[in-house]
PDB file of N, CA and C in Angstrom:
ATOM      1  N   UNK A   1      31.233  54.844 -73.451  1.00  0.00           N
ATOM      2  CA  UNK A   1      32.398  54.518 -74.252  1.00  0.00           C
ATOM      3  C   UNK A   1      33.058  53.252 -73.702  1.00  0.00           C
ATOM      4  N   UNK A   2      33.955  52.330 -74.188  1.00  0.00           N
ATOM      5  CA  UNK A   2      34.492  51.454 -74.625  1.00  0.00           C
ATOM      6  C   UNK A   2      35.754  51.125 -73.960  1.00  0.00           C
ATOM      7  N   UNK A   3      35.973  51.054 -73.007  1.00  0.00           N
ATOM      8  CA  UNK A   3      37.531  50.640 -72.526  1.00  0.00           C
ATOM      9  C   UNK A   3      38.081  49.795 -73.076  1.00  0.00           C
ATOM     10  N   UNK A   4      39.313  49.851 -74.047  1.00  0.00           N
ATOM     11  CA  UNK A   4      39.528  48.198 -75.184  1.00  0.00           C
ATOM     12  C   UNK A   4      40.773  48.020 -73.834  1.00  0.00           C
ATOM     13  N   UNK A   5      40.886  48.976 -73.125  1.00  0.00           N
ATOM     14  CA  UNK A   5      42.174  48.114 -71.952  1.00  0.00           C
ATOM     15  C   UNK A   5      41.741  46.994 -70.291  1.00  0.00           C
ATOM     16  N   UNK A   6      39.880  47.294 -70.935  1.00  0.00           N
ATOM     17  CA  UNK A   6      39.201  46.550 -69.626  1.00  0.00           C
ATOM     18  C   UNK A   6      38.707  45.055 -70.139  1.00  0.00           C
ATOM     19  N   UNK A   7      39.556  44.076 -69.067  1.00  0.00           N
ATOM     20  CA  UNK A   7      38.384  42.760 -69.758  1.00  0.00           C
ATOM     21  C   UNK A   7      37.094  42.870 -70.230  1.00  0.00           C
ATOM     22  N   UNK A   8      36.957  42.022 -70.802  1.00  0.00           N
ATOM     23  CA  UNK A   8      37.925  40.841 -71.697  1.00  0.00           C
ATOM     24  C   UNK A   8      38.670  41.269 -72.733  1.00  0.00           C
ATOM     25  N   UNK A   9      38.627  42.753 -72.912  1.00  0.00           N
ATOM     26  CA  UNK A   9      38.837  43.767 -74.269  1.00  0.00           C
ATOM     27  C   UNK A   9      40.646  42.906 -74.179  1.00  0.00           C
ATOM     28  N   UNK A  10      41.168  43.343 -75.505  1.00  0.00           N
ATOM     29  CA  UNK A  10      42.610  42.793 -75.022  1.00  0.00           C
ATOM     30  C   UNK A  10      43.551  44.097 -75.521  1.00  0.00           C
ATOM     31  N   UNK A  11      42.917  44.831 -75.561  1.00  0.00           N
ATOM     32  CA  UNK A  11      43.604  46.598 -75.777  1.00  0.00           C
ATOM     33  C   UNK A  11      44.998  46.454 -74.604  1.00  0.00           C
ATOM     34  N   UNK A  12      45.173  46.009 -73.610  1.00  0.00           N
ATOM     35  CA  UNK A  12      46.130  45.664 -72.903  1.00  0.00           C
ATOM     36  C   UNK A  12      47.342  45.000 -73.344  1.00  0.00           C
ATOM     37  N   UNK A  13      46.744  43.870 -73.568  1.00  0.00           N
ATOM     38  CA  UNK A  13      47.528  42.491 -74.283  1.00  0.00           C
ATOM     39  C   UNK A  13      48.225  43.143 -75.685  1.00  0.00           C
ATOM     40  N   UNK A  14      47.366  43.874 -76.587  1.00  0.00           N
ATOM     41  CA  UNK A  14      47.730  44.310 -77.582  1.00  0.00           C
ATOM     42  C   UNK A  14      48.994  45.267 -77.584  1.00  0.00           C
ATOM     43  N   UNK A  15      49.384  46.274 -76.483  1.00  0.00           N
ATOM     44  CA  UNK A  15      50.029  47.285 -75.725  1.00  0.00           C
ATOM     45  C   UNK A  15      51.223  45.984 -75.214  1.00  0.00           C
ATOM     46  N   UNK A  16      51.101  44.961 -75.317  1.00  0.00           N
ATOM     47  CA  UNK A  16      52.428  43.865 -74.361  1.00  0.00           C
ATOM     48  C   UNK A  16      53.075  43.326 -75.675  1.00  0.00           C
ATOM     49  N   UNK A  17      52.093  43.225 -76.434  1.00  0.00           N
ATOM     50  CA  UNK A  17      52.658  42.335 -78.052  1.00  0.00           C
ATOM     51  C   UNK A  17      53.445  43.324 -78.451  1.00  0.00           C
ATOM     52  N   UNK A  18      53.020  44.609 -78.554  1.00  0.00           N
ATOM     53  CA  UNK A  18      53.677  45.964 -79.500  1.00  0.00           C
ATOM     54  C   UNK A  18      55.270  46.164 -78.679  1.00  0.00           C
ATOM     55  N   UNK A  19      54.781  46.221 -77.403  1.00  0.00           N
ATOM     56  CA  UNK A  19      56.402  46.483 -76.487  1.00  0.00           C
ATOM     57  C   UNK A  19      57.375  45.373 -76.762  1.00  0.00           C
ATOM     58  N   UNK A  20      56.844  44.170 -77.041  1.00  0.00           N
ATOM     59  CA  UNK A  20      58.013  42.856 -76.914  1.00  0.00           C
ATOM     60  C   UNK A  20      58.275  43.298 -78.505  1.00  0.00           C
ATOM     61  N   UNK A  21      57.626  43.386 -79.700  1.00  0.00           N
ATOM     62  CA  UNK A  21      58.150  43.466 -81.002  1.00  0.00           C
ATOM     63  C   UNK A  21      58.621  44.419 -81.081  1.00  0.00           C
ATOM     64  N   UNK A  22      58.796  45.706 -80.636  1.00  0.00           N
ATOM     65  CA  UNK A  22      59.329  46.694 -80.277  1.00  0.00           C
ATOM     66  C   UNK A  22      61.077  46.245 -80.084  1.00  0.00           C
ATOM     67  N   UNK A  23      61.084  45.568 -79.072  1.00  0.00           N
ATOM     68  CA  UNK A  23      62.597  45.080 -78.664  1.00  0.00           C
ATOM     69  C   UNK A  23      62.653  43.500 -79.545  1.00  0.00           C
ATOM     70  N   UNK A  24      62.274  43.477 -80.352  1.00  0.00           N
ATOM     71  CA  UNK A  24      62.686  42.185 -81.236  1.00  0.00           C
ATOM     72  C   UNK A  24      61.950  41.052 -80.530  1.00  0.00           C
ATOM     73  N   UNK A  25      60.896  40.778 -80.007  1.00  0.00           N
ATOM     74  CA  UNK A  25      60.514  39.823 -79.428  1.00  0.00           C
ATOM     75  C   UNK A  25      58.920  39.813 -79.723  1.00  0.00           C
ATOM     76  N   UNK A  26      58.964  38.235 -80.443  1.00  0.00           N
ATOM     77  CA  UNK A  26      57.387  37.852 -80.649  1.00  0.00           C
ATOM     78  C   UNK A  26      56.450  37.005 -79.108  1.00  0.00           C
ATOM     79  N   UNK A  27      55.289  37.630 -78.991  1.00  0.00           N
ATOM     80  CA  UNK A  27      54.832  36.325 -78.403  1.00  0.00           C
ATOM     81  C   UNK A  27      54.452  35.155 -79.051  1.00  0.00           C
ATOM     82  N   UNK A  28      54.913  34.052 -78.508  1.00  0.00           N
ATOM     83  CA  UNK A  28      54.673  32.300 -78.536  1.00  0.00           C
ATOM     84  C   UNK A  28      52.880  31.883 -78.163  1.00  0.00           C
ATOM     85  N   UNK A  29      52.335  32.606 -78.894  1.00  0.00           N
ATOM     86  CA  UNK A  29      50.678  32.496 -78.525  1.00  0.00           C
ATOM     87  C   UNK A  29      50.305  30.816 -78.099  1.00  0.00           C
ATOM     88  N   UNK A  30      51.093  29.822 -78.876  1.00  0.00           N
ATOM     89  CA  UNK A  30      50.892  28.729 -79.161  1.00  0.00           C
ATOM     90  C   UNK A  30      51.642  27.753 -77.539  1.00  0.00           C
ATOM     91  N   UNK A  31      52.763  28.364 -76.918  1.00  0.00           N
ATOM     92  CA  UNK A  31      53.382  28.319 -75.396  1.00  0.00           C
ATOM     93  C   UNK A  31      52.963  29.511 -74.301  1.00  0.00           C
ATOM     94  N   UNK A  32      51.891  30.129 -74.792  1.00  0.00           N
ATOM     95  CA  UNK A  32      51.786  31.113 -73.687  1.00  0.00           C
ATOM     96  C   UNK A  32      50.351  30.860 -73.312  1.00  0.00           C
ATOM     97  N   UNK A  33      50.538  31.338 -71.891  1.00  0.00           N
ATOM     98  CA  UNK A  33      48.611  30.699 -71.592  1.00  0.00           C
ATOM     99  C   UNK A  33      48.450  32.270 -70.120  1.00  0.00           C
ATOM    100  N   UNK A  34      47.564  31.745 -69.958  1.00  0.00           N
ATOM    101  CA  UNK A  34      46.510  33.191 -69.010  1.00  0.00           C
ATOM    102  C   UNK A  34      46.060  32.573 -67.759  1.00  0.00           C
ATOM    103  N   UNK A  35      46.863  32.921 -66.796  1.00  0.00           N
ATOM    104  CA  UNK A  35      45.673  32.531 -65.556  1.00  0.00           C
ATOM    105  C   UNK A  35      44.774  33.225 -65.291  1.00  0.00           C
ATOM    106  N   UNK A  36      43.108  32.980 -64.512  1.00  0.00           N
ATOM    107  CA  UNK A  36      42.701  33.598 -63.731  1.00  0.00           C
ATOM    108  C   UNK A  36      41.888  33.247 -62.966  1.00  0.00           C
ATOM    109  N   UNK A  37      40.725  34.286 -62.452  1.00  0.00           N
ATOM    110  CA  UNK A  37      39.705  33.081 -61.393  1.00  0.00           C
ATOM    111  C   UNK A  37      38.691  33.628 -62.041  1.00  0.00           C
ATOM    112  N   UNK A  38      38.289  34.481 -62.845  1.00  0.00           N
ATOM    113  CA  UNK A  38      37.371  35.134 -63.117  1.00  0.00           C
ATOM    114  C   UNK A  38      36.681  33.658 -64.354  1.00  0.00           C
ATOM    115  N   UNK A  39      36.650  32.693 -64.278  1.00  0.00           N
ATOM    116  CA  UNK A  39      36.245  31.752 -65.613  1.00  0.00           C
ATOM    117  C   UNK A  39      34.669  31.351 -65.428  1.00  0.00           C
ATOM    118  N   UNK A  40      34.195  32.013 -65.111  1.00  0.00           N
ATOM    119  CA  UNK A  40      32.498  31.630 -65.006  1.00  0.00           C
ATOM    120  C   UNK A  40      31.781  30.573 -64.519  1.00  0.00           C
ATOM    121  N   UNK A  41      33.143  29.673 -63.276  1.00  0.00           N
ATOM    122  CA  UNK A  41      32.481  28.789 -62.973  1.00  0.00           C
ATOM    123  C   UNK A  41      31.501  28.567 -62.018  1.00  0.00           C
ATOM    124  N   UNK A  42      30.364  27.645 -61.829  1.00  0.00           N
ATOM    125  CA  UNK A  42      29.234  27.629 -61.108  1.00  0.00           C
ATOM    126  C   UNK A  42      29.621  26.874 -59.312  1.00  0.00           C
ATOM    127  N   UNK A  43      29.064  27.244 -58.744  1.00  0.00           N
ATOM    128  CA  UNK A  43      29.405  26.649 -57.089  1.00  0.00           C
ATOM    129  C   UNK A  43      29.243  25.425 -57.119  1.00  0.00           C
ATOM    130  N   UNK A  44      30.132  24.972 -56.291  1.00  0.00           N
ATOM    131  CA  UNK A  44      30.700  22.968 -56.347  1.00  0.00           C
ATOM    132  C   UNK A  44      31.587  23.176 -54.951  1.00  0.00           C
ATOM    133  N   UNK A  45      30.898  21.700 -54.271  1.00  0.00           N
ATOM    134  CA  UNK A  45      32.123  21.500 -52.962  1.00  0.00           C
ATOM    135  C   UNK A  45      32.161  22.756 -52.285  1.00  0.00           C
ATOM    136  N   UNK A  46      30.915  23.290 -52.019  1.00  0.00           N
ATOM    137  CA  UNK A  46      31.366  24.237 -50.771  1.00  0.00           C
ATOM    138  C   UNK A  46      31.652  25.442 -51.165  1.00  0.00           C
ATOM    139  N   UNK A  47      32.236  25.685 -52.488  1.00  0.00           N
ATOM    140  CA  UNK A  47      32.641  26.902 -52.807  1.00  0.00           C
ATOM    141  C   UNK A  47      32.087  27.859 -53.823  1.00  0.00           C
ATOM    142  N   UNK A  48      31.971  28.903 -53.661  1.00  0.00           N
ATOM    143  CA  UNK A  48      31.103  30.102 -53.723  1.00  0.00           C
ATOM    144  C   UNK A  48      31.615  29.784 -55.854  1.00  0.00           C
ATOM    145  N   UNK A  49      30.469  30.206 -56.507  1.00  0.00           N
ATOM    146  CA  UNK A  49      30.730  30.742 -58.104  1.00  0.00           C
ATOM    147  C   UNK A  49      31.097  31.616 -57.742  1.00  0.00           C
ATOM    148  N   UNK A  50      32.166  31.918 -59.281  1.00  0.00           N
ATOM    149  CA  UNK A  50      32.957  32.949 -60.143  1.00  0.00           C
ATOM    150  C   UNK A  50      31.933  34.328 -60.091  1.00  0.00           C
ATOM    151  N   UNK A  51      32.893  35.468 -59.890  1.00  0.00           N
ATOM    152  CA  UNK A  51      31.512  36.253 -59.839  1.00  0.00           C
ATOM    153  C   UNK A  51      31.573  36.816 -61.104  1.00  0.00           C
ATOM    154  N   UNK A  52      32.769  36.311 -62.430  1.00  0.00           N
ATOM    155  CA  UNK A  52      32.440  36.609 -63.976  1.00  0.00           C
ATOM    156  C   UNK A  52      32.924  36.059 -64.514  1.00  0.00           C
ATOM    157  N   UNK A  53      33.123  35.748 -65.705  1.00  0.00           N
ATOM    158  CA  UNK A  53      33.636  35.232 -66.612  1.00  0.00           C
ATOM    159  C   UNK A  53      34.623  36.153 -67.968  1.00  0.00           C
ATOM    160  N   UNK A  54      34.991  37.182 -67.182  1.00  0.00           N
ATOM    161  CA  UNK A  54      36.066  37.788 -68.207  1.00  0.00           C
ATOM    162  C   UNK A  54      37.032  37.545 -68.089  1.00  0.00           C
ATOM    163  N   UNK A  55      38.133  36.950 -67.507  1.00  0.00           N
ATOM    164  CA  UNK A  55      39.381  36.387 -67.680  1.00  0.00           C
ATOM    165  C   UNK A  55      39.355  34.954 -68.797  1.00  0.00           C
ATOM    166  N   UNK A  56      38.290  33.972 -68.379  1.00  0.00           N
ATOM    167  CA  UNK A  56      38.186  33.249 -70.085  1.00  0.00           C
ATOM    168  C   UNK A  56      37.530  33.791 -70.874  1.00  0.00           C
ATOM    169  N   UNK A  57      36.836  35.191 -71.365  1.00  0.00           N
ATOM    170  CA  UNK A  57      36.639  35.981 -72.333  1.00  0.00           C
ATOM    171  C   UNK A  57      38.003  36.538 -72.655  1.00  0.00           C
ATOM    172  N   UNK A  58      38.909  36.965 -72.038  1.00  0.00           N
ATOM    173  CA  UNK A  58      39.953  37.802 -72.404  1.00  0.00           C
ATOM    174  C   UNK A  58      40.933  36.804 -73.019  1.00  0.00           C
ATOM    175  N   UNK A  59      41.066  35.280 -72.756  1.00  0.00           N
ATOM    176  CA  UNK A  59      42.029  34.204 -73.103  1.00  0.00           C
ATOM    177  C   UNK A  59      41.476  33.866 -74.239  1.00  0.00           C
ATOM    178  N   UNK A  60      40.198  33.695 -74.286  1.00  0.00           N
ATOM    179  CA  UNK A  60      39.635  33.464 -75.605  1.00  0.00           C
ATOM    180  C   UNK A  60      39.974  34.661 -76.751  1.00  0.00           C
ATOM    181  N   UNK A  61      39.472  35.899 -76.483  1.00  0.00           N
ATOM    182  CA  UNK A  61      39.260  36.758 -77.125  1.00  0.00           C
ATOM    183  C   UNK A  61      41.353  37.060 -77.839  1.00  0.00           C
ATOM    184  N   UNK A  62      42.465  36.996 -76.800  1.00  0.00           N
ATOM    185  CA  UNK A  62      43.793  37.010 -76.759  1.00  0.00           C
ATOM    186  C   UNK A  62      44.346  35.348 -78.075  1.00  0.00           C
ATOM    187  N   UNK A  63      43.547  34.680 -77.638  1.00  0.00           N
ATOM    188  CA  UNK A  63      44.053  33.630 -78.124  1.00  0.00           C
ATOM    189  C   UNK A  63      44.929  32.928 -77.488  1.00  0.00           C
ATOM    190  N   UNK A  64      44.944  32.979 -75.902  1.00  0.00           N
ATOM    191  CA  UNK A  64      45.951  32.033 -75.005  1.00  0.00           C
ATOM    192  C   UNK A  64      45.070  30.715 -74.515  1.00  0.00           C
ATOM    193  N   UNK A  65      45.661  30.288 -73.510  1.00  0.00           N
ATOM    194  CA  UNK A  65      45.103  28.831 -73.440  1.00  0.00           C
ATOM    195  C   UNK A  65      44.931  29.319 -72.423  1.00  0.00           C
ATOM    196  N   UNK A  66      43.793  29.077 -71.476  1.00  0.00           N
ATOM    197  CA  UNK A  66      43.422  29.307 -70.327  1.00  0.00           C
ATOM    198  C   UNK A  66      43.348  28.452 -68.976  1.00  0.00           C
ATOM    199  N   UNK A  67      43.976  29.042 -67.554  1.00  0.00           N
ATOM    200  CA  UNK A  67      43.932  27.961 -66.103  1.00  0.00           C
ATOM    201  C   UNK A  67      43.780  28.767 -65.451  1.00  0.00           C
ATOM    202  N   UNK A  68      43.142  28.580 -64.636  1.00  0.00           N
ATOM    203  CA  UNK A  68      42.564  28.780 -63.487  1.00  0.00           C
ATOM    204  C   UNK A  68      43.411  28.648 -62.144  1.00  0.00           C
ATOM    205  N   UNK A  69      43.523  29.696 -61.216  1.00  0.00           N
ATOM    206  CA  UNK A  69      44.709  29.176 -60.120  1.00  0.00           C
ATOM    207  C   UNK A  69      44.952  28.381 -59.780  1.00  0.00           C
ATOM    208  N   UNK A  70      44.357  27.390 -58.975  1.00  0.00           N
ATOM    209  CA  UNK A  70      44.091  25.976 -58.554  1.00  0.00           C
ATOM    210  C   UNK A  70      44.791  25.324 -59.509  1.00  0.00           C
ATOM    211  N   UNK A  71      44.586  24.973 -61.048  1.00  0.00           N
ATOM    212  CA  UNK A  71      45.322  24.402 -61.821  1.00  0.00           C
ATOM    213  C   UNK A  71      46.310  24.357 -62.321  1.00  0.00           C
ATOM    214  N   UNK A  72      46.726  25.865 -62.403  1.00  0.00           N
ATOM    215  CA  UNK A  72      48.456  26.112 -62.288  1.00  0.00           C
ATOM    216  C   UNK A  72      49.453  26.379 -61.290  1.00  0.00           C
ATOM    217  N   UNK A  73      48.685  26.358 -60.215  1.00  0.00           N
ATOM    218  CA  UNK A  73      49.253  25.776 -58.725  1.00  0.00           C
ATOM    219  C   UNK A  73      49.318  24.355 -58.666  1.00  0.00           C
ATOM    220  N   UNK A  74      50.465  23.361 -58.667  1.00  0.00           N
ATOM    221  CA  UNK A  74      50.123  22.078 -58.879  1.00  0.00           C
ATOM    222  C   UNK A  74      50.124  21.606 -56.874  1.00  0.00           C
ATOM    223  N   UNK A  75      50.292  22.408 -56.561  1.00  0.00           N
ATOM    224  CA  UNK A  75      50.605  22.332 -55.048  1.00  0.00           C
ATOM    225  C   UNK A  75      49.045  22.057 -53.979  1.00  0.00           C
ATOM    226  N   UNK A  76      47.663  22.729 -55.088  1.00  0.00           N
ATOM    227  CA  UNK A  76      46.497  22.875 -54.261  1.00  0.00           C
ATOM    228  C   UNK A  76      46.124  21.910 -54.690  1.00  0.00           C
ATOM    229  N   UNK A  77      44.893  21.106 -54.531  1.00  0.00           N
ATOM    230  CA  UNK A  77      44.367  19.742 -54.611  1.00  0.00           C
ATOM    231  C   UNK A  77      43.370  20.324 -55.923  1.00  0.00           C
ATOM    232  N   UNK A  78      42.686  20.026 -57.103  1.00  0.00           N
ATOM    233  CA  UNK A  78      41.472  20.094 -57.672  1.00  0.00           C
ATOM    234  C   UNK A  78      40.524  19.945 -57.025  1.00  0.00           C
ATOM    235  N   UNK A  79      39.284  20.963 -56.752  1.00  0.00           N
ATOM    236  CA  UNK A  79      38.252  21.196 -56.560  1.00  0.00           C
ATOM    237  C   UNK A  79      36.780  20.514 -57.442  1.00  0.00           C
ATOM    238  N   UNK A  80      37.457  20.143 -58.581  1.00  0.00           N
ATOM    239  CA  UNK A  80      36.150  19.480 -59.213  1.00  0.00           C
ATOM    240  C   UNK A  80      35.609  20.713 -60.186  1.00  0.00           C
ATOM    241  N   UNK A  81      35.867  21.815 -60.128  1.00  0.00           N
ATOM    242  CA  UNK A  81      35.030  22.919 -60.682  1.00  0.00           C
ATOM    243  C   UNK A  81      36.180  23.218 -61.608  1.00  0.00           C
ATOM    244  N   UNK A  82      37.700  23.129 -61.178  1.00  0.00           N
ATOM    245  CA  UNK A  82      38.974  23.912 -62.160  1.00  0.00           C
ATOM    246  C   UNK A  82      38.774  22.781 -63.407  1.00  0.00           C
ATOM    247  N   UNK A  83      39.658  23.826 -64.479  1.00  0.00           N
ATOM    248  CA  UNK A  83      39.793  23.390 -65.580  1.00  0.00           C
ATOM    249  C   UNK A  83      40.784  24.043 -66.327  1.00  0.00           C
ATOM    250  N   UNK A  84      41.419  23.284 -66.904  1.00  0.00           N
ATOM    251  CA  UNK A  84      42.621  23.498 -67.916  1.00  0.00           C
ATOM    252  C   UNK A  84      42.412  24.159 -69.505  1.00  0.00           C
ATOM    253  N   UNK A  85      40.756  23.323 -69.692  1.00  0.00           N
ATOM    254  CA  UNK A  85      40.021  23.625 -71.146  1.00  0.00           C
ATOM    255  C   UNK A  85      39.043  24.459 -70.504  1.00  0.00           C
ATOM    256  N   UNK A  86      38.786  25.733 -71.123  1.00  0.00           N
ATOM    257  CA  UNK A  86      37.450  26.318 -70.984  1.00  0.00           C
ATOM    258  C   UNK A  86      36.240  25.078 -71.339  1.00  0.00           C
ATOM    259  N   UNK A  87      35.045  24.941 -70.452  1.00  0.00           N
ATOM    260  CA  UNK A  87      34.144  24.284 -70.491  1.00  0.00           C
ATOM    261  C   UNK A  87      33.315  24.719 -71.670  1.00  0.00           C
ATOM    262  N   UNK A  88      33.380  25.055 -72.754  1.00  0.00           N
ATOM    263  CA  UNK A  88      33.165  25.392 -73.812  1.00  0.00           C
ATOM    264  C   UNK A  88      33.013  24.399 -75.080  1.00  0.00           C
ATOM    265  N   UNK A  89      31.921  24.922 -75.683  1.00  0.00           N
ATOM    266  CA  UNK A  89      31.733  24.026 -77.112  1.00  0.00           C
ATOM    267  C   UNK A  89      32.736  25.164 -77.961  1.00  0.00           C
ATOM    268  N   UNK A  90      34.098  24.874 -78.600  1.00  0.00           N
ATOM    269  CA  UNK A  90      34.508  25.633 -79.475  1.00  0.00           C
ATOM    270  C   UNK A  90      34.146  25.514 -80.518  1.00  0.00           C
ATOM    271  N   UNK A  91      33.359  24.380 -80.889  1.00  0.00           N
ATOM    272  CA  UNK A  91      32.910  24.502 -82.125  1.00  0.00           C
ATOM    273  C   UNK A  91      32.399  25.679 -82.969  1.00  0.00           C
ATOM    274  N   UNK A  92      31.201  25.985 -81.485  1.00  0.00           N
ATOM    275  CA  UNK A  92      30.399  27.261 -82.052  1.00  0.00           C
ATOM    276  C   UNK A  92      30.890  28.563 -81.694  1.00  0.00           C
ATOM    277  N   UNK A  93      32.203  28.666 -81.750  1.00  0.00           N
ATOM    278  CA  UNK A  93      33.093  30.353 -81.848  1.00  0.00           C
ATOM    279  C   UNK A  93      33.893  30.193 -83.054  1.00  0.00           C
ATOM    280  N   UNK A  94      34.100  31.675 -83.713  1.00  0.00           N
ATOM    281  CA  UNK A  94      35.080  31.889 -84.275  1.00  0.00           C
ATOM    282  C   UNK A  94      36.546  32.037 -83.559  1.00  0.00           C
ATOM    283  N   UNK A  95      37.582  32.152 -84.827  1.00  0.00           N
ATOM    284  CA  UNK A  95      38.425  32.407 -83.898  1.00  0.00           C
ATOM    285  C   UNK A  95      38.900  33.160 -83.369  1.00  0.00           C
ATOM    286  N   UNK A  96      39.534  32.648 -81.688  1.00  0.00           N
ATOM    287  CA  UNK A  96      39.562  33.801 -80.629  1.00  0.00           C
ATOM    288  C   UNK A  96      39.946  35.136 -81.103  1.00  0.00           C
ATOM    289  N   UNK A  97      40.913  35.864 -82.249  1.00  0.00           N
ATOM    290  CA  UNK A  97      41.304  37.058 -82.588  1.00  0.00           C
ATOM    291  C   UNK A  97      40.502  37.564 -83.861  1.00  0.00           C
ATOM    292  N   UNK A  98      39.374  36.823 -83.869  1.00  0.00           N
ATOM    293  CA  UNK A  98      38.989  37.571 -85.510  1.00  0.00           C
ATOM    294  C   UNK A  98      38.596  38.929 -84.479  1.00  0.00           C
ATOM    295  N   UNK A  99      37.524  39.597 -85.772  1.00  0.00           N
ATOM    296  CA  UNK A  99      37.512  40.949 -85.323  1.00  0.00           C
ATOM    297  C   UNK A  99      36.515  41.109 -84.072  1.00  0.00           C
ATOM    298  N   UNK A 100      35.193  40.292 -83.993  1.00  0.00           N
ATOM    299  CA  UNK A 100      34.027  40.117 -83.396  1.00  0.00           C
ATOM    300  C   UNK A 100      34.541  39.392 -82.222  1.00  0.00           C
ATOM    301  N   UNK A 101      35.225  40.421 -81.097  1.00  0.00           N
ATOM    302  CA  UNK A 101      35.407  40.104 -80.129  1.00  0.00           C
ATOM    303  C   UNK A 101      34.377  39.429 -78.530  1.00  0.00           C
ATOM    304  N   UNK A 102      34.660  38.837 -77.750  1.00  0.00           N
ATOM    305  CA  UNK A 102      33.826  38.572 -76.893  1.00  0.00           C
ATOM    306  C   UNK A 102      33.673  39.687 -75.692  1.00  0.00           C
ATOM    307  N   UNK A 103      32.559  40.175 -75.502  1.00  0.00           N
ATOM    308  CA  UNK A 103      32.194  41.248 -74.690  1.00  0.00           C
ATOM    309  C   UNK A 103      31.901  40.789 -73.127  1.00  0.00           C
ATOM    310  N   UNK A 104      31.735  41.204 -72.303  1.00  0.00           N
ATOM    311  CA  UNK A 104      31.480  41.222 -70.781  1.00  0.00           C
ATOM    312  C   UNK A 104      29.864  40.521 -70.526  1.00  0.00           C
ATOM    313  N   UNK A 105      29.180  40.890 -71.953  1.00  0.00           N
ATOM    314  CA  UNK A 105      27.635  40.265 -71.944  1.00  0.00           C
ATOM    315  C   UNK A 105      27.642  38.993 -72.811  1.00  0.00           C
ATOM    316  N   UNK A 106      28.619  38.757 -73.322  1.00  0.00           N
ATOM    317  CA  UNK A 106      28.271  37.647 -74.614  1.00  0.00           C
ATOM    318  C   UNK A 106      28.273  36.399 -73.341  1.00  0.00           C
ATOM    319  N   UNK A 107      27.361  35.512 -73.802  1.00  0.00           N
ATOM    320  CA  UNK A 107      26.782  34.656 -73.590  1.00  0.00           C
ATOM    321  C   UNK A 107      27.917  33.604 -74.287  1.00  0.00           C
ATOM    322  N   UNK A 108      28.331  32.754 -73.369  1.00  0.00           N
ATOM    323  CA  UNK A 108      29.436  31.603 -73.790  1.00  0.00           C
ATOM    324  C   UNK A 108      28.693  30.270 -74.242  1.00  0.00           C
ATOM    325  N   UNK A 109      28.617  29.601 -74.978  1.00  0.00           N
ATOM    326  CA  UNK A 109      27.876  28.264 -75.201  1.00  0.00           C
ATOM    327  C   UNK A 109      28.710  27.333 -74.109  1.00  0.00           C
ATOM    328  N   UNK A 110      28.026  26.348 -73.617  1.00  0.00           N
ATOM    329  CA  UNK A 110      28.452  25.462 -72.631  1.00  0.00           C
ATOM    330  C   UNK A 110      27.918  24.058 -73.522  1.00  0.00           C
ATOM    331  N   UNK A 111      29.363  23.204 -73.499  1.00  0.00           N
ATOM    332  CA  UNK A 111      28.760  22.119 -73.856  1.00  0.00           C
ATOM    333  C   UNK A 111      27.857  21.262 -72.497  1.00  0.00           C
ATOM    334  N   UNK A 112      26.605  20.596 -72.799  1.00  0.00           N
ATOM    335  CA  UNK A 112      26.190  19.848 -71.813  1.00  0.00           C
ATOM    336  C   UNK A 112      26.856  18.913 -71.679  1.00  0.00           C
ATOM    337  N   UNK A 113      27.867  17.983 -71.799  1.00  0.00           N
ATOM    338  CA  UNK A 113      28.322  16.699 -71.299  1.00  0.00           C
ATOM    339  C   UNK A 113      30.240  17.438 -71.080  1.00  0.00           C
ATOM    340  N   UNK A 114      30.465  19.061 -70.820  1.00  0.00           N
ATOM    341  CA  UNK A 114      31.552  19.064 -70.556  1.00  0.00           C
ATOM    342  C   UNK A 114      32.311  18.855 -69.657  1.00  0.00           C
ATOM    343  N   UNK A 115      33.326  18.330 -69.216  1.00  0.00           N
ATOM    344  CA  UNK A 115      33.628  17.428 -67.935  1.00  0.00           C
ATOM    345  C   UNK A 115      35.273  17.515 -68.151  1.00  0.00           C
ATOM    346  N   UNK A 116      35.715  18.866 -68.404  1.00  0.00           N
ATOM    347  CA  UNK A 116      37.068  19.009 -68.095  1.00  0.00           C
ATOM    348  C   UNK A 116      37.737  19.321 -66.888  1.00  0.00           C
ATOM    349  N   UNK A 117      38.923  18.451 -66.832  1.00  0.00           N
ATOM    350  CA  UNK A 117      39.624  18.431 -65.767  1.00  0.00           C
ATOM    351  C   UNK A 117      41.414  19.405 -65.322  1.00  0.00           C
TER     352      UNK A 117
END
């Protein structure tokens, strides 16, 4: 069975939207964004890969904008590996909330010339 409250599921997120409209309050999907470390990135400079990629499944799948610690820490230096944009071709996704959510196995398209900073 199905945990919709375990990444990338957003059964969680969904449970935070209901409580804020609950007390009269929408989320700002469009000003709100997701940190995490979990973004699937590959080893660079010494430092070990992501050991998944469900925290940018869950930003995608939520519809927030996604960073990575390092990047919303403006205090640590960039590593070369963080990113502000998922390294992603969005072309080839629907969008992040239709119904056909992104799973723990889905396979992310990577653009080859992506080089976000």
């Amino acid at each position: 069975m199905r945990d919709v409250y375990r990444k990338p599921n957003i059964g969680m997120f969904q449970v935070v939207e209901e409580t804020y409209r609950s007390h009269g309050f929408e989320i700002d999907l469009e000003r709100s964004l997701f940190v995490g470390d979990a973004a699937g990135r590959l080893a660079l400079n010494g430092r070990r890969k992501d050991n998944s990629d469900t925290d940018l499944k869950f930003a995608l799948n939520a519809g927030l904008r996604f960073l990575t610690p390092e990047v919303s820490d403006l205090s640590e230096p960039a590593d070369g590996r963080n990113t502000s944009c998922p390294i992603l071709d969005r072309s080839t996704l629907s969008h992040p909330r239709a119904s056909a959510q992104l799973s723990s196995e889905t396979l992310l398209p990577v653009s080859e010339n992506a080089q976000c900073r």
